[in-house]
PDB file of N, CA and C in Angstrom:
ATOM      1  N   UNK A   1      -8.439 -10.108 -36.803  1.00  0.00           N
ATOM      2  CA  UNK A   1      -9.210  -8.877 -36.900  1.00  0.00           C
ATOM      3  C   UNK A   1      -8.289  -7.682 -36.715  1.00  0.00           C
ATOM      4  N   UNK A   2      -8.316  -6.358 -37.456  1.00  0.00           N
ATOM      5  CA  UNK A   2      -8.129  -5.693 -37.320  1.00  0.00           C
ATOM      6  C   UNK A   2      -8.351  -4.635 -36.633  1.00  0.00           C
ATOM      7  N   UNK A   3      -7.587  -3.160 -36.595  1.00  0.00           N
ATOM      8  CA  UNK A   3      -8.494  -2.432 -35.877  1.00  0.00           C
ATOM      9  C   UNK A   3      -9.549  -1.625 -35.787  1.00  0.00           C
ATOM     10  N   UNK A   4      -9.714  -2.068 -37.060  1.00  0.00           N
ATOM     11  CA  UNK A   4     -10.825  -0.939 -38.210  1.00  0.00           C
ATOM     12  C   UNK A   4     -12.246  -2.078 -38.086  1.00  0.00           C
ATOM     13  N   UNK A   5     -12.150  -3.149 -37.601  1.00  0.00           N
ATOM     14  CA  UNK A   5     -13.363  -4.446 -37.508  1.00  0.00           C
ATOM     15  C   UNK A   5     -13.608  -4.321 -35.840  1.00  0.00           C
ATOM     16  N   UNK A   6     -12.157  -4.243 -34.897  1.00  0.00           N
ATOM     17  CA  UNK A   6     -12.917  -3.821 -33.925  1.00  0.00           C
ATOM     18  C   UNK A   6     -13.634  -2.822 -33.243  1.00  0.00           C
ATOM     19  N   UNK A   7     -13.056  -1.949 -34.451  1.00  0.00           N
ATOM     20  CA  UNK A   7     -14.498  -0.856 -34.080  1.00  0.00           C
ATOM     21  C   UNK A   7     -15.651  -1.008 -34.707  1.00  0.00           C
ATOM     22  N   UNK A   8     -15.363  -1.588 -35.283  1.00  0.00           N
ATOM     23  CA  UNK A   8     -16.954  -1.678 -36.497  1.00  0.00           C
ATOM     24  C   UNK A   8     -17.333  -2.473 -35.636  1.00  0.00           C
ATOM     25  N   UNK A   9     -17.163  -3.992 -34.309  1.00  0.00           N
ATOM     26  CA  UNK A   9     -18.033  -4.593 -33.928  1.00  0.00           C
ATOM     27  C   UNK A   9     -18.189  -4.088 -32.599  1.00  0.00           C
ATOM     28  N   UNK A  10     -17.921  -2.923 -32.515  1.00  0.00           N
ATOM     29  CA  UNK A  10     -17.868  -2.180 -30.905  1.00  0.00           C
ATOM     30  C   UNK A  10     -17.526  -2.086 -30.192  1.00  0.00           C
ATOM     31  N   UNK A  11     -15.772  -2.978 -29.961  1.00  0.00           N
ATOM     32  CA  UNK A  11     -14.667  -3.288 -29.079  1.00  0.00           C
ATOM     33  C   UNK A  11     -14.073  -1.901 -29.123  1.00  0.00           C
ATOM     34  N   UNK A  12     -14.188  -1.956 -27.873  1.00  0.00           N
ATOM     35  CA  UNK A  12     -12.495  -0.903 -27.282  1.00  0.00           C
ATOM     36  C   UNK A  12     -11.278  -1.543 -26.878  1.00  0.00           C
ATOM     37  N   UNK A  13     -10.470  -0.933 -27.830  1.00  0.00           N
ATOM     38  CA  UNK A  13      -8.903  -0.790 -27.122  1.00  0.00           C
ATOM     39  C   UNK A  13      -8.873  -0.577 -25.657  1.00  0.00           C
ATOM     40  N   UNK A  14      -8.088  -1.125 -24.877  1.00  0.00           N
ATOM     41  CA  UNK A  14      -7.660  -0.790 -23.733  1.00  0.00           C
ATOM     42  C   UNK A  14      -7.451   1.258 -23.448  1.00  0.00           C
ATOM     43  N   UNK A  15      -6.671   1.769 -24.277  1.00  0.00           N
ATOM     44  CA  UNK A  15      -6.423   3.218 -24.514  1.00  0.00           C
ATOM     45  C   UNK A  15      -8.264   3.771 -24.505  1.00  0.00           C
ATOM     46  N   UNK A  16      -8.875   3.328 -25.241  1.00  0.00           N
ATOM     47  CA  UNK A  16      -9.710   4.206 -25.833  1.00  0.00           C
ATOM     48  C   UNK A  16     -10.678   3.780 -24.671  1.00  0.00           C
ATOM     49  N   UNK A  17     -11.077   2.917 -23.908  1.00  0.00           N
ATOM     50  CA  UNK A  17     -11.838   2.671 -22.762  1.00  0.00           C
ATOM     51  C   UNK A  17     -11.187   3.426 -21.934  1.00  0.00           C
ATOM     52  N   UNK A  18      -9.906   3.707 -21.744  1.00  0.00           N
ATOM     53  CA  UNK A  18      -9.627   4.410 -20.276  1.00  0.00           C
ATOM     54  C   UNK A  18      -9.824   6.078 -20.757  1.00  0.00           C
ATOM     55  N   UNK A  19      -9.819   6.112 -22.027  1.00  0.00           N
ATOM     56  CA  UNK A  19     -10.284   7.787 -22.415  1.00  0.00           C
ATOM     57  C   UNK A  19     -11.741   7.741 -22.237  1.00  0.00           C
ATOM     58  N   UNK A  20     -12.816   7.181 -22.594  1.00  0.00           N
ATOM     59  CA  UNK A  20     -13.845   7.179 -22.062  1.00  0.00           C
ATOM     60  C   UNK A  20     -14.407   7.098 -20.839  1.00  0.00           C
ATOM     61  N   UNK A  21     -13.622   6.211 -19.997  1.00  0.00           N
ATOM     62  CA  UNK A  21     -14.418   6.133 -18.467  1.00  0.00           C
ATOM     63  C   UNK A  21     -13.657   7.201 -18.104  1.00  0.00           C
ATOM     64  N   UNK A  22     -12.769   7.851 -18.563  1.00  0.00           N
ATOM     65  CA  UNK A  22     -12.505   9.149 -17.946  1.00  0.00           C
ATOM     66  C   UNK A  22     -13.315   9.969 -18.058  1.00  0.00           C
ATOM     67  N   UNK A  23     -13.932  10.157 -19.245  1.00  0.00           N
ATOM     68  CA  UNK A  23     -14.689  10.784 -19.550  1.00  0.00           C
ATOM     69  C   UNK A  23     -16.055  10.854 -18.793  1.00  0.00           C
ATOM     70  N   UNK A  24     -16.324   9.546 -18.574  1.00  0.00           N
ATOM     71  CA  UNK A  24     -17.868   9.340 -17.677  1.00  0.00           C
ATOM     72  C   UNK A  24     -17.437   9.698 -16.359  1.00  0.00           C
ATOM     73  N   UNK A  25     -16.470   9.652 -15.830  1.00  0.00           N
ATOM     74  CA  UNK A  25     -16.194  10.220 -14.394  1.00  0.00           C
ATOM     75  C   UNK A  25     -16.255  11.998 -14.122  1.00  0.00           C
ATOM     76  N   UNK A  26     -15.886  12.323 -15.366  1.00  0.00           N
ATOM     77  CA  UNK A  26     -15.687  13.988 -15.116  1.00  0.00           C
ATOM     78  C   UNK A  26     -17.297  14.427 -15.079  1.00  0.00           C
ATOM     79  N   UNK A  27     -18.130  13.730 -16.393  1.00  0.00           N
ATOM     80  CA  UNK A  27     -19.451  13.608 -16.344  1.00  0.00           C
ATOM     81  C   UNK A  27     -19.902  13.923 -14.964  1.00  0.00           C
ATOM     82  N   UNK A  28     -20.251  12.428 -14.465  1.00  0.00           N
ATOM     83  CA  UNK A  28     -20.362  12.263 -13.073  1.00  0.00           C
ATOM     84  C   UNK A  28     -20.138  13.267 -11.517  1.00  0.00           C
ATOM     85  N   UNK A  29     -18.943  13.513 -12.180  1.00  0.00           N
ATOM     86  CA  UNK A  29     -18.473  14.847 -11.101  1.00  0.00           C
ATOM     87  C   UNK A  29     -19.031  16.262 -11.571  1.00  0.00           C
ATOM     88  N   UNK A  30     -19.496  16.216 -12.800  1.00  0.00           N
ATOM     89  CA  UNK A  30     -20.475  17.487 -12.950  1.00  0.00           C
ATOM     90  C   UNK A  30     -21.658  17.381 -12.696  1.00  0.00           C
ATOM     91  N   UNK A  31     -22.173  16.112 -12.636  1.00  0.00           N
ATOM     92  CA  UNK A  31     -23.952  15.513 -12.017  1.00  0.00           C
ATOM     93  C   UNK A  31     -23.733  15.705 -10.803  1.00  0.00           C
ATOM     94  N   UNK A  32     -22.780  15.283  -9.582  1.00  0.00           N
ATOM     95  CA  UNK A  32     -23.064  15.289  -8.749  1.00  0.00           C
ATOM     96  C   UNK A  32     -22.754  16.647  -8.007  1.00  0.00           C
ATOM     97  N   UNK A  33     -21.682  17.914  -8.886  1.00  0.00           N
ATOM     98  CA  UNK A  33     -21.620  18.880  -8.265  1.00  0.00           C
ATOM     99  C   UNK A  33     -23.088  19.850  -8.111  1.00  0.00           C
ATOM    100  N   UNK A  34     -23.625  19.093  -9.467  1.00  0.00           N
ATOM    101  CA  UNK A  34     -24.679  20.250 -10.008  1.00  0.00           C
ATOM    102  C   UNK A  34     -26.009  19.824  -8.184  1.00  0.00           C
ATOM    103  N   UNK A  35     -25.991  18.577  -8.309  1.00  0.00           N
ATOM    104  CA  UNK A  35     -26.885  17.896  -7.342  1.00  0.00           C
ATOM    105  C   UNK A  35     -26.506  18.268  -6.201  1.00  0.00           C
ATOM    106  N   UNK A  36     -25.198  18.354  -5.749  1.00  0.00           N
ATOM    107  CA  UNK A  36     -25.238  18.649  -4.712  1.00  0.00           C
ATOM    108  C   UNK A  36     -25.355  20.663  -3.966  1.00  0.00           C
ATOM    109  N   UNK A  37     -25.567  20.963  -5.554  1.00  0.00           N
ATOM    110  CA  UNK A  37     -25.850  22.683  -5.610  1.00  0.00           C
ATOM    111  C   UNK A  37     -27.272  23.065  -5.295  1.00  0.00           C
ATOM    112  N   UNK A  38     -27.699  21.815  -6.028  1.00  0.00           N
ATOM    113  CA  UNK A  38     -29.636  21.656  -6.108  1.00  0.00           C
ATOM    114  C   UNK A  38     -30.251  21.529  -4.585  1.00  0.00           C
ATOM    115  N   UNK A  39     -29.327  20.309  -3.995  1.00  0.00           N
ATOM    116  CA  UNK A  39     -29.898  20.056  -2.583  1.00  0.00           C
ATOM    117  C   UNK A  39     -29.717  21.207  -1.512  1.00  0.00           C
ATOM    118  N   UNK A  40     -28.423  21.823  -1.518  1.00  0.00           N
ATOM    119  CA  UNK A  40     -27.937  22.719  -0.741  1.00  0.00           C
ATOM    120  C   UNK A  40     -28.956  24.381  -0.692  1.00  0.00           C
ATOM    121  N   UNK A  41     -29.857  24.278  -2.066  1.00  0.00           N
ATOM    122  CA  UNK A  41     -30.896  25.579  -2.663  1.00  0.00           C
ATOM    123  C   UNK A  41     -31.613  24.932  -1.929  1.00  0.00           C
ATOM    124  N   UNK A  42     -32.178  23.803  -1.900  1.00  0.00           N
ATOM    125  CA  UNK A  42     -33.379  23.574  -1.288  1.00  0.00           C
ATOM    126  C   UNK A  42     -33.517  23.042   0.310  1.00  0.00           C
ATOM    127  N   UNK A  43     -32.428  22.810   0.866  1.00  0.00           N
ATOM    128  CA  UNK A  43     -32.268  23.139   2.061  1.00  0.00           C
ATOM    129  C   UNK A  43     -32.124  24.884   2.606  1.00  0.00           C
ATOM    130  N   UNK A  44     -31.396  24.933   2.052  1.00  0.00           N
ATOM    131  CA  UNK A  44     -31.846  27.016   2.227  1.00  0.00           C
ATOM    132  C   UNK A  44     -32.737  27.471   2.406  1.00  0.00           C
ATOM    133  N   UNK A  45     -33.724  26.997   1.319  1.00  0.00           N
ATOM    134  CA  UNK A  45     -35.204  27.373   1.366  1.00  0.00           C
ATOM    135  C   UNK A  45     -36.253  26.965   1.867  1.00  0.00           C
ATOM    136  N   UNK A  46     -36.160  25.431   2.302  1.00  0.00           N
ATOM    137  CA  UNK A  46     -36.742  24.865   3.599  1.00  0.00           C
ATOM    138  C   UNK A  46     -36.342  25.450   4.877  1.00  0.00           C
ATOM    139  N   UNK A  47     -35.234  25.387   5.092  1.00  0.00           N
ATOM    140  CA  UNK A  47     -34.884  26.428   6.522  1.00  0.00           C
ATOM    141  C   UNK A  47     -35.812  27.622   6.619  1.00  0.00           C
ATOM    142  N   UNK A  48     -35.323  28.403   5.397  1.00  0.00           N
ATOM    143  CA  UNK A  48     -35.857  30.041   5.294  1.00  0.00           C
ATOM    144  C   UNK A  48     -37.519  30.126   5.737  1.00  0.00           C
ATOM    145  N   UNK A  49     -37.915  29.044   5.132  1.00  0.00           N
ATOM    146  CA  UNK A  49     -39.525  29.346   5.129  1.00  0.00           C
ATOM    147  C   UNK A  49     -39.940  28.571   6.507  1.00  0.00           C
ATOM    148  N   UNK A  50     -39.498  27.551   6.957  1.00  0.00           N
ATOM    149  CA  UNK A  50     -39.608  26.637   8.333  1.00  0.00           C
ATOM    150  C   UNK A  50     -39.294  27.592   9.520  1.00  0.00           C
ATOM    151  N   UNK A  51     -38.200  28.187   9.501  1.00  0.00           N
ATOM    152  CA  UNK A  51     -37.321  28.519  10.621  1.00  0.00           C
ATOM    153  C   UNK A  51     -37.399  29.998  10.685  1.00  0.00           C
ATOM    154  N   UNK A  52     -37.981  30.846   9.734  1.00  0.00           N
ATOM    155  CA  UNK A  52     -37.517  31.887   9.342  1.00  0.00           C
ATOM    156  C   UNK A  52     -36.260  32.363   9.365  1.00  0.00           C
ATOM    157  N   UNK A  53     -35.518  31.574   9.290  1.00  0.00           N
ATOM    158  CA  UNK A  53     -33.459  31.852   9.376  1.00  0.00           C
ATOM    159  C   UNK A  53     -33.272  32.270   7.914  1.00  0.00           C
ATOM    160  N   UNK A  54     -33.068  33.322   7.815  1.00  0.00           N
ATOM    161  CA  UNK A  54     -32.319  34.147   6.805  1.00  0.00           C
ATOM    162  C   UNK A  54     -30.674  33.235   6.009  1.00  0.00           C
ATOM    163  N   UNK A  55     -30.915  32.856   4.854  1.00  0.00           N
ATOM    164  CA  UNK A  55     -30.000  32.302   4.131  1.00  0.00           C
ATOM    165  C   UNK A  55     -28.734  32.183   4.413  1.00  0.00           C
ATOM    166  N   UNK A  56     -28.562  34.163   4.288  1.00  0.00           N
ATOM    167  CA  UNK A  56     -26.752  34.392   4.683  1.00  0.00           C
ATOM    168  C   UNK A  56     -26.536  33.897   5.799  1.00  0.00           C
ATOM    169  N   UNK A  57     -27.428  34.207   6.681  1.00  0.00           N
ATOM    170  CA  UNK A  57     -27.177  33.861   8.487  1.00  0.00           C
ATOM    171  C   UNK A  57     -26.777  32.599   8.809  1.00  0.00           C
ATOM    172  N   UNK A  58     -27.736  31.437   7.673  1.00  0.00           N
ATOM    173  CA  UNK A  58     -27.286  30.112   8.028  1.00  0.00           C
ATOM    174  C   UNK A  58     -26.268  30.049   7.311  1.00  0.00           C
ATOM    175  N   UNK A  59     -25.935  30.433   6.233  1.00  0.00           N
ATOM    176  CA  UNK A  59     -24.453  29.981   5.323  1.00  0.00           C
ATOM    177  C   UNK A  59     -23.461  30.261   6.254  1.00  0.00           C
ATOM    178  N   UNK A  60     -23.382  31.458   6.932  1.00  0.00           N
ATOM    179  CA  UNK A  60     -22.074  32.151   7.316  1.00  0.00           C
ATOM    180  C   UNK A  60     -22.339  31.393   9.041  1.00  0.00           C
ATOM    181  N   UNK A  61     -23.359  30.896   9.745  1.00  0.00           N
ATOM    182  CA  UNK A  61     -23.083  29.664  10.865  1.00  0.00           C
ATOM    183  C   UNK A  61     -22.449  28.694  10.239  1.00  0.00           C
ATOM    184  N   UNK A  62     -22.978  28.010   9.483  1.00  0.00           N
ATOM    185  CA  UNK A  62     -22.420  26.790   8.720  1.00  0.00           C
ATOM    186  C   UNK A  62     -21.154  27.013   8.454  1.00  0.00           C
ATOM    187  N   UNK A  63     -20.610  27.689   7.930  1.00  0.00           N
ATOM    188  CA  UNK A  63     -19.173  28.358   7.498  1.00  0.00           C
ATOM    189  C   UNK A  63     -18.478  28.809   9.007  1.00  0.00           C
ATOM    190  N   UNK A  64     -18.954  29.305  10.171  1.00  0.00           N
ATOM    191  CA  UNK A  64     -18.654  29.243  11.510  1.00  0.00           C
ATOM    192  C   UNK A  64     -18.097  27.679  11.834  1.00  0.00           C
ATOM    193  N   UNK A  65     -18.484  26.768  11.700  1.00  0.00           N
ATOM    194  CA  UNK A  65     -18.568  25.216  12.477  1.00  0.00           C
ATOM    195  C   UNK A  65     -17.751  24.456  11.571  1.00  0.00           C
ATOM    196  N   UNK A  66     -16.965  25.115  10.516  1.00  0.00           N
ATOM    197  CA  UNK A  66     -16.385  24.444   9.411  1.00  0.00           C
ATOM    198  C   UNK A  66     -16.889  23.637   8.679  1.00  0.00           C
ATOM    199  N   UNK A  67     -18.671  23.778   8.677  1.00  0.00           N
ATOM    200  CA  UNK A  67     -19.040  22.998   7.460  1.00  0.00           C
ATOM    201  C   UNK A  67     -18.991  23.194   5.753  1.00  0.00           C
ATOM    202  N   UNK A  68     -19.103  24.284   5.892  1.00  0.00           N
ATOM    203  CA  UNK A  68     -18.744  24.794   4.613  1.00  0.00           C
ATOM    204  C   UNK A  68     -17.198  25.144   4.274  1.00  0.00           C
ATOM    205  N   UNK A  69     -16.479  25.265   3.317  1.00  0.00           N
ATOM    206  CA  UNK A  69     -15.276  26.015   3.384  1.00  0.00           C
ATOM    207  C   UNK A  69     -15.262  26.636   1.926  1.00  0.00           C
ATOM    208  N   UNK A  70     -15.818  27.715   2.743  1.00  0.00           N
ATOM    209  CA  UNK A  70     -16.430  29.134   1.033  1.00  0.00           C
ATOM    210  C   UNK A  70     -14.889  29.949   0.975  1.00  0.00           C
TER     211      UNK A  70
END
């Protein structure tokens, strides 16, 4: 077989799989930045409305205790 049949039956080259799962990793690291942007809004806003703690106030504690590093 050639290499023009193993693409036609859906085989990857060694090369062309490691360009792809690269690819699904950068993916991945944009799902989970976006998710972890999503959770961090909605902890804000559970605080804000629970606690009445003002957003900046908790960012810039959080950023006090080295949890954040803005």
């Amino acid at each position: 077989m050639g290499r023009n049949s193993l693409k036609t039956y859906g085989l990857l080259r060694r090369s062309e799989f490691r360009n792809y799962e690269g690819a699904c990793n950068a993916h991945s690291l944009g799902w989970n930045i976006l998710g972890l942007t999503i959770a961090l809004t909605f902890f804000l806003c559970v605080c804000e409305h629970l606690f009445s703690i003002n957003s900046v106030t908790l960012l810039n504690e959080l950023r006090q205790i080295g949890f954040l590093n803005l």
